[in-house]
C-alpha atoms as a PDB file:
ATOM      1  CA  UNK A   1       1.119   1.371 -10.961  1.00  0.00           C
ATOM      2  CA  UNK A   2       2.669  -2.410 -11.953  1.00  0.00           C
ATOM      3  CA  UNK A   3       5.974  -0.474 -12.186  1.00  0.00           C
ATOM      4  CA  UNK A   4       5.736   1.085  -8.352  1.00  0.00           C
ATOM      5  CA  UNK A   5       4.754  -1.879  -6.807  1.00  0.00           C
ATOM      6  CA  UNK A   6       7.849  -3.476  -8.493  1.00  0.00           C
ATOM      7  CA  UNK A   7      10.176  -0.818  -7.350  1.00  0.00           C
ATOM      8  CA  UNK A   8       8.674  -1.370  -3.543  1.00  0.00           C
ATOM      9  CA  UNK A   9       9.612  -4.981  -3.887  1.00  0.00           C
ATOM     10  CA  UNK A  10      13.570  -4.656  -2.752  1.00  0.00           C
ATOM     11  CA  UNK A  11      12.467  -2.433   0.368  1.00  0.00           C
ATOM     12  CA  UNK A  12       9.990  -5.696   1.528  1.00  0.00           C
ATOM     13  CA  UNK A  13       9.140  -6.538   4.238  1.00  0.00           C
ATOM     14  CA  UNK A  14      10.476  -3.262   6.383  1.00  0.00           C
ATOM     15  CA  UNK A  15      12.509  -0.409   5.084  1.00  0.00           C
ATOM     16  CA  UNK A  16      12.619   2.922   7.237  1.00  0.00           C
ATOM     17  CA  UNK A  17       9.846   2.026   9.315  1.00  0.00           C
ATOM     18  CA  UNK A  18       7.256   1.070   6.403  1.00  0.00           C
ATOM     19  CA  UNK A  19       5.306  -1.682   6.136  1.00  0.00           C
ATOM     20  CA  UNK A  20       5.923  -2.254   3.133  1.00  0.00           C
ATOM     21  CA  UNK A  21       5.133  -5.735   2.476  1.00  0.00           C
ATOM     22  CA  UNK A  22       1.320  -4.424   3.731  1.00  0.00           C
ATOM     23  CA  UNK A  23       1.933  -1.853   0.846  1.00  0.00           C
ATOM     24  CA  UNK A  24       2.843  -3.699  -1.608  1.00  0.00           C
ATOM     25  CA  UNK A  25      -0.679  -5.951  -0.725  1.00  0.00           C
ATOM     26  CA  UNK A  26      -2.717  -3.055  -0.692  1.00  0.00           C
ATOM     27  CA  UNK A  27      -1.645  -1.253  -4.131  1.00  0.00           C
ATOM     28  CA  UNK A  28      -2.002  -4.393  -6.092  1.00  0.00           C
ATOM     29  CA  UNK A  29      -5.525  -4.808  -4.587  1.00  0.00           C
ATOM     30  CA  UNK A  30      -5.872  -1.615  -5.473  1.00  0.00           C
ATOM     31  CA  UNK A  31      -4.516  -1.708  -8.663  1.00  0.00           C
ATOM     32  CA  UNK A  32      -6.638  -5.194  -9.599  1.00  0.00           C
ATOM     33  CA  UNK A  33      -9.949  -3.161  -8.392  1.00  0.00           C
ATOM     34  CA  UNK A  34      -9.130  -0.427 -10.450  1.00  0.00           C
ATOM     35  CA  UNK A  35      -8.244  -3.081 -13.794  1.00  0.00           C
ATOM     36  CA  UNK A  36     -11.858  -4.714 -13.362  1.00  0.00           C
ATOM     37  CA  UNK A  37     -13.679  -1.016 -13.161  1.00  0.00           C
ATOM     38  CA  UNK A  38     -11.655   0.248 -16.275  1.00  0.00           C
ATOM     39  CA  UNK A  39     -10.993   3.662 -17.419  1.00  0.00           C
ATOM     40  CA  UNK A  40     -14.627   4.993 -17.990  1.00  0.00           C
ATOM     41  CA  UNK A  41     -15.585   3.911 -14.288  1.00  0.00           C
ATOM     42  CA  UNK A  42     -12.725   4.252 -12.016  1.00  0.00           C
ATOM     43  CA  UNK A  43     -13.695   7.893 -10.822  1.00  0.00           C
ATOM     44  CA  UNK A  44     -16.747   5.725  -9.302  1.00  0.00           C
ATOM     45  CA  UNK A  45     -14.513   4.965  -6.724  1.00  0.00           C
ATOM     46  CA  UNK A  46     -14.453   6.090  -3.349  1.00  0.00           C
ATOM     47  CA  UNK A  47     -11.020   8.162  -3.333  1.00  0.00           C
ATOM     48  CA  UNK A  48     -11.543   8.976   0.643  1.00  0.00           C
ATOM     49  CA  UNK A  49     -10.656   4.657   0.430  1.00  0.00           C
ATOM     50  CA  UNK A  50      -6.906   6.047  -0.557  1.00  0.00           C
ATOM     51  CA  UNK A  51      -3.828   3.632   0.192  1.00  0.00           C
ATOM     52  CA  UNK A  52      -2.882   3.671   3.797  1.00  0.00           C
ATOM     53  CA  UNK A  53       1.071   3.929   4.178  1.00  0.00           C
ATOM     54  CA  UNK A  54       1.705   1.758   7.650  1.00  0.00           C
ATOM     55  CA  UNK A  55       4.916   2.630   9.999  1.00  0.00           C
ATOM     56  CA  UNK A  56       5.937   0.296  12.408  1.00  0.00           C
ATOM     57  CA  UNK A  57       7.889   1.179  15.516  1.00  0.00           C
ATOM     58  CA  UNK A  58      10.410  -0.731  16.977  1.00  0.00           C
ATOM     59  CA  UNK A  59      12.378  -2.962  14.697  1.00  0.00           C
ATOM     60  CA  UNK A  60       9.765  -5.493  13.872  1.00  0.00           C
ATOM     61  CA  UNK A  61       6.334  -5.762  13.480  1.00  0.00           C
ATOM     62  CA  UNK A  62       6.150  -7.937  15.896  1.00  0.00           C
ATOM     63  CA  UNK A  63       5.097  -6.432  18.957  1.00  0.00           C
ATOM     64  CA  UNK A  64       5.544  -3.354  18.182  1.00  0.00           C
ATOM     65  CA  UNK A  65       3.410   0.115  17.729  1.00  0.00           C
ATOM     66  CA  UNK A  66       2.003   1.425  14.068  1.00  0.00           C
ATOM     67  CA  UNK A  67       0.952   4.499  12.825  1.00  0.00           C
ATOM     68  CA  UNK A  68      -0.674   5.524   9.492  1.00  0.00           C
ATOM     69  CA  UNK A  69      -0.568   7.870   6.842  1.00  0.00           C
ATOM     70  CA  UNK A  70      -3.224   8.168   4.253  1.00  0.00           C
ATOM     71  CA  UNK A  71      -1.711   8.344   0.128  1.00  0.00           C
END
């Protein structure tokens, strides 16, 4: 997971429409949760709390209209 969020890093903040600096924030809180649960726990949690892939619309996040997709 270290590895993906390193290959996201280039593509920060926008790249096609993708938030991806919000990406990038979200799978290495996700990643850090799922370090302190460990192997042996992580299936105890909630996978409907998947990562959220955010598009913004017009240029800049500023001002402008998002959508989601669930990953």
């Amino acid at each position: 997971m270290a590895e993906g969020i390193e290959h996201l890093r280039p593509f920060a903040p926008l790249c096609q429409g993708v938030d991806v600096d919000r990406l990038i924030a979200d799978a290495t809180a996700l990643r850090e949760e799922l370090l302190v649960l460990g192997a042996e726990r992580m299936a105890e949690r909630d996978a409907r709390r998947a990562l959220t892939v955010r598009y913004v619309f017009g240029g800049s996040s500023a001002g402008s209209s998002t959508g989601t997709n669930a990953v």
